[in-house]
Protein backbone atom coordinates (compact mmCIF):
# COMPACT_ATOMS: atom_id res chain seq x y z
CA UNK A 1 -4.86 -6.76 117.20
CA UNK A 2 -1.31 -7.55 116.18
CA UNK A 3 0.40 -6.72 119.63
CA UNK A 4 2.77 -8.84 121.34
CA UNK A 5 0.59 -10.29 124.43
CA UNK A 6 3.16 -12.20 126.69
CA UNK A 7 3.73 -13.09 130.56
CA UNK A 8 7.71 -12.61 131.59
CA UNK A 9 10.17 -14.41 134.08
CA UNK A 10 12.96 -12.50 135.02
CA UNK A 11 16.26 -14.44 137.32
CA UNK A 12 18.51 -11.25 136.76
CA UNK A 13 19.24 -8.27 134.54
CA UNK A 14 20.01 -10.48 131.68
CA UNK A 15 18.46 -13.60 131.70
CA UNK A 16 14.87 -13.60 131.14
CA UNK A 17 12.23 -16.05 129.70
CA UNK A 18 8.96 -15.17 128.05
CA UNK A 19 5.71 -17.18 126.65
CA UNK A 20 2.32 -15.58 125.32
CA UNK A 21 1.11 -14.47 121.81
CA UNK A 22 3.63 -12.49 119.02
CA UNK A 23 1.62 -10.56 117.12
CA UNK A 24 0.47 -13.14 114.46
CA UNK A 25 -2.07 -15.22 116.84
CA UNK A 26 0.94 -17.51 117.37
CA UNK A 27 1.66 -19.03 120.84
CA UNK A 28 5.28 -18.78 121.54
CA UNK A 29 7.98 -19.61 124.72
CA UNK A 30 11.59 -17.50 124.19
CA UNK A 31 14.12 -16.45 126.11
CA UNK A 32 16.33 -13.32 126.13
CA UNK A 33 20.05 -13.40 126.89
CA UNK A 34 21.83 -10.61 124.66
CA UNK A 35 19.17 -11.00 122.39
CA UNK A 36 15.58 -12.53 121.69
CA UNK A 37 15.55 -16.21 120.84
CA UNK A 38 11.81 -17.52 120.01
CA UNK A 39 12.44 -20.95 121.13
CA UNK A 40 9.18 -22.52 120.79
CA UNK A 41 6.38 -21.35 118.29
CA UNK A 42 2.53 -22.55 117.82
CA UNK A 43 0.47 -21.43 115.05
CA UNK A 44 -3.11 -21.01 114.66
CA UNK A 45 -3.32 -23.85 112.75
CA UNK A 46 -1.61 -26.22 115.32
CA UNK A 47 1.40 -26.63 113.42
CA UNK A 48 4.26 -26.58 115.98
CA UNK A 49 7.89 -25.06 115.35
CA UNK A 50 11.01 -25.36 117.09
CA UNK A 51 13.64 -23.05 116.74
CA UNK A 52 12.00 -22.32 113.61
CA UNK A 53 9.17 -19.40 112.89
CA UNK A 54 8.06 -20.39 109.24
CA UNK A 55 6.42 -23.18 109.55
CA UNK A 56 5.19 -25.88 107.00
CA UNK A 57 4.62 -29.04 108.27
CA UNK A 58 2.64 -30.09 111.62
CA UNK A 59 5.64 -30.46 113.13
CA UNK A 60 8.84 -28.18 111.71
CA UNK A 61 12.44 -28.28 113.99
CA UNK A 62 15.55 -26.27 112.41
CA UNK A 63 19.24 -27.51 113.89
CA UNK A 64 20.81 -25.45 116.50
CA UNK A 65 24.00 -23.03 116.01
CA UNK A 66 26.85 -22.89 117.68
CA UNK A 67 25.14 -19.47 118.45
CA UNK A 68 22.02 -20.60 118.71
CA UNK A 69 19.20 -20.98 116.12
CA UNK A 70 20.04 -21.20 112.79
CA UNK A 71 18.45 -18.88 110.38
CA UNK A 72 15.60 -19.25 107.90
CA UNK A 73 16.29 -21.80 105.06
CA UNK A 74 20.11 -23.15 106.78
CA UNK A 75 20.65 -26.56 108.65
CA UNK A 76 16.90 -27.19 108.91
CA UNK A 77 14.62 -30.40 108.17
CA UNK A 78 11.00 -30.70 108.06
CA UNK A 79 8.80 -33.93 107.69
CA UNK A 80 5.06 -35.21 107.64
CA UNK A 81 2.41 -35.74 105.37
CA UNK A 82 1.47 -33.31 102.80
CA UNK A 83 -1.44 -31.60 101.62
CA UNK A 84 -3.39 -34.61 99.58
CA UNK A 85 -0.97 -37.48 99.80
CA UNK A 86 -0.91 -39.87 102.22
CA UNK A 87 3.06 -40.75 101.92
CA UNK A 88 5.57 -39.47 104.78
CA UNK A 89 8.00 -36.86 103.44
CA UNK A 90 11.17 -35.66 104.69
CA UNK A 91 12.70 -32.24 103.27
CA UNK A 92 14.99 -29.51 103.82
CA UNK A 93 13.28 -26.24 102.28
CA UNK A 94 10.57 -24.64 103.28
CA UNK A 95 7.77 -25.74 100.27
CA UNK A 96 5.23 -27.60 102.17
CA UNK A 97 6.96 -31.04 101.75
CA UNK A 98 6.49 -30.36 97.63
CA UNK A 99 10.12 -31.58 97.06
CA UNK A 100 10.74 -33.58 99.52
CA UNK A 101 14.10 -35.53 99.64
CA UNK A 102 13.01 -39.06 100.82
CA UNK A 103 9.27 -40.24 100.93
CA UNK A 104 7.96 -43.38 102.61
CA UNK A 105 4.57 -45.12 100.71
CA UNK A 106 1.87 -45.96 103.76
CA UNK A 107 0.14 -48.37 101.07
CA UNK A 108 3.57 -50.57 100.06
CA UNK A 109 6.54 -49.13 102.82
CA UNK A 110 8.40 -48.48 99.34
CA UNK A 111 11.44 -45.77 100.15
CA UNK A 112 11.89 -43.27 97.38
CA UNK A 113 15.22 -41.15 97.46
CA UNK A 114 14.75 -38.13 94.93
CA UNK A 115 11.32 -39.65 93.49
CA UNK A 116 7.64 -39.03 95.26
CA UNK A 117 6.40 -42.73 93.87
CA UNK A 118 9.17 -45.45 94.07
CA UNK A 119 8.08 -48.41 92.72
CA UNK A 120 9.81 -51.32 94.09
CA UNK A 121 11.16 -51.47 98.09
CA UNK A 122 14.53 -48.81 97.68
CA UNK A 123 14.03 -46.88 94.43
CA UNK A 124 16.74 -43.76 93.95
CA UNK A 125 16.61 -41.55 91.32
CA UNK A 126 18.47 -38.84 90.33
CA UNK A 127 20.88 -36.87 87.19
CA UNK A 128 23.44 -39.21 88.45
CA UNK A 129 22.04 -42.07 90.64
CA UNK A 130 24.86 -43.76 92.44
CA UNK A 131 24.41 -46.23 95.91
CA UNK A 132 27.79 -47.49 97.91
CA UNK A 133 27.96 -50.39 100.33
CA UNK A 134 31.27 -49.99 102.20
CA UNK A 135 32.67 -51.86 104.85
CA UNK A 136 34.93 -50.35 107.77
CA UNK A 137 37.83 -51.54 107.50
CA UNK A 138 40.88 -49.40 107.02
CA UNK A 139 41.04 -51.00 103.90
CA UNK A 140 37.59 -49.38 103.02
CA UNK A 141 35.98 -52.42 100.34
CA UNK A 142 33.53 -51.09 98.49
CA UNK A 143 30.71 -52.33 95.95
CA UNK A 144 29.05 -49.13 93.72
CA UNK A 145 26.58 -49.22 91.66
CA UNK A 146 25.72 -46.78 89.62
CA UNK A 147 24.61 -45.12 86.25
CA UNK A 148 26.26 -42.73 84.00
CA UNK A 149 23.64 -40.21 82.62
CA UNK A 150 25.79 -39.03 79.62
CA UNK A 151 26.76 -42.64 77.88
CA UNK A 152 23.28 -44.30 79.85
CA UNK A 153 25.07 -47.43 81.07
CA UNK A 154 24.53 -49.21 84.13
CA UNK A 155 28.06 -49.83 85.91
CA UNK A 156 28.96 -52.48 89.28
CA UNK A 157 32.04 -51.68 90.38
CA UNK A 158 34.34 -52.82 92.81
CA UNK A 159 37.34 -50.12 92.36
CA UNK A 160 39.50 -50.61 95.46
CA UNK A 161 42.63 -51.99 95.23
CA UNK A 162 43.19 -55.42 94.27
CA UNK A 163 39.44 -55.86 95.11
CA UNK A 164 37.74 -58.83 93.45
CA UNK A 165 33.72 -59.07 91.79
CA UNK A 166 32.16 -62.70 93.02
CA UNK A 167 28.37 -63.73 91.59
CA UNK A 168 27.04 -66.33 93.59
CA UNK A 169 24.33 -69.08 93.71
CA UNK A 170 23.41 -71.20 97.07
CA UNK A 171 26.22 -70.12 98.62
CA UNK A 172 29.21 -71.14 95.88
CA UNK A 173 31.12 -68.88 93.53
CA UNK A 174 29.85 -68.85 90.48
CA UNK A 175 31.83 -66.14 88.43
CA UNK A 176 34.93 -64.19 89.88
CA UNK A 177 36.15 -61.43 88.56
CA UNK A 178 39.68 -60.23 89.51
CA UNK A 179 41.33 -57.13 90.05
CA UNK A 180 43.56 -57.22 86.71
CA UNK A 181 40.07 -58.60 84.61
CA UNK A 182 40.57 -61.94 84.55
CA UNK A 183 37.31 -64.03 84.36
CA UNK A 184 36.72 -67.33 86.48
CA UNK A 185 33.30 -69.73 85.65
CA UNK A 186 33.89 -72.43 87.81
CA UNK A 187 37.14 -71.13 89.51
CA UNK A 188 37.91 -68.60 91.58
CA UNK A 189 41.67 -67.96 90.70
CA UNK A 190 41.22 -67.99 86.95
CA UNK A 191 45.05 -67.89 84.80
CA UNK A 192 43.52 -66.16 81.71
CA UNK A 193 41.64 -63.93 80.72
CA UNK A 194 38.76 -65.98 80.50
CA UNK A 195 38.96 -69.88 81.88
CA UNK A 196 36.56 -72.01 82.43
CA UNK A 197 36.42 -74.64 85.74
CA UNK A 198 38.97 -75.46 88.29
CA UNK A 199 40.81 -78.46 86.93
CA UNK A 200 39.00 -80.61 89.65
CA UNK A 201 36.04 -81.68 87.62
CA UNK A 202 35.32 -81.71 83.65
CA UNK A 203 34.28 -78.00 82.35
CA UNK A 204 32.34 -77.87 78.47
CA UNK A 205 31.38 -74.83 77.06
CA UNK A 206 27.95 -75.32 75.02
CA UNK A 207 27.15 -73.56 71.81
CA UNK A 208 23.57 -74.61 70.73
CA UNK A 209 22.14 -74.42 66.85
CA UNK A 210 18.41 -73.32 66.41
CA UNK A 211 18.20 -76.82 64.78
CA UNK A 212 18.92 -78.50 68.27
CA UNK A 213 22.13 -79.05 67.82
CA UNK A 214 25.04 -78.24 69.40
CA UNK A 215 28.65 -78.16 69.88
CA UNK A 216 30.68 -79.14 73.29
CA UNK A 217 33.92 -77.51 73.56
CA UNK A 218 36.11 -79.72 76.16
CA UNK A 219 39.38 -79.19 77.74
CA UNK A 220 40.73 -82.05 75.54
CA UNK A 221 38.75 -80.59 72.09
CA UNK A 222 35.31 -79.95 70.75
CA UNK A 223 32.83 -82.86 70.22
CA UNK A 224 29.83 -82.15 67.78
């Protein structure tokens, strides 16, 4: 029937733990200290819950309270594999891992943040997409990158104060970027707002014809 079926251990008049069946053909272990807490739950099934009653996923644990367990659908995470796909989900509601927030391929170890079938490595999606490596510094550098949904352009920024952009190749600046927009190819401390090499070697800026021709232009002048 649906009765509560359960063996109790008693230390005093108000501490007392309990395990057996609770009504729904679920095993469960609680305790009772100014009020029932059901601890430990086992369904039918053989999907397993702790602190958590509503279980979807094989194994289902909600955070704890500062008074205990939290209630249904607050502070809880669920993860596994669900029903007909063979990718490892983590979520937060209680859907049976439909929407899950972050899925892990088993064929390709591709991450997906927001999609269900990210195809490269690290694939986020979202309304606004937007990924931050910071260091810890007090300083707090930062590199974002990031896409704005309303004008669709792709943005890299590095918006800290008098924080610089660098593009490298084997291990030598390439293009810098400074804080007040000044562009360096070939320098690192460019003067203007665009300059070209470092004064150390001979810089030429190449314009090529679709005839296969071309003009040079030199620190000294242009030579066609």
């Amino acid at each position: 029937g649906n009765s509560w079926n359960y063996i109790k251990f008693k230390d005093d008049a108000t501490d007392e733990w309990s395990l057996g069946t609770d009504g729904s053909s679920s095993f469960y272990i609680g305790n009772y200290i100014g009020g029932f807490d059901q601890h430990l739950t086992i369904l039918p099934s053989g999907n397993v819950g702790i602190g958590e009653t509503s279980i979807d996923a094989r194994l289902h644990i909600s955070a704890l309270a500062s008074n205990g367990i939290s209630s249904p659908g607050a502070s809880k995470w669920a993860f596994g594999i669900p029903a007909s796909q063979t990718y490892f989900a983590l979520d937060d509601t209680n859907d049976n891992l439909s929407t899950p927030k972050l899925v892990v391929l088993k064929t390709t170890g591709n991450v997906g943040i927001g999609t269900t079938s990210p195809a490269k490595q690290l694939q986020l999606r979202g309304s606004a997409p937007f990924i931050r490596l910071e260091e810890d510094s007090a300083s707090n550098k930062r590199l974002d990158l990031w896409v704005d949904p309303s004008s669709a352009i792709a943005y890299v920024g590095a918006n800290q104060s008098a924080q610089q952009l660098s593009f490298q190749t084997s291990n030598t600046d390439r293009i810098r970027i400074l804080n007040n927009g000044n562009v360096g190819i070939g320098t690192t401390s460019p003067g203007k707002t665009l300059q070209v090499g470092d004064g150390t070697v001979d810089s030429v800026i190449r314009t090529a014809y679709s005839d296969g021709s071309y003009t040079d232009i030199h620190g000294y002048g242009l030579y066609m």
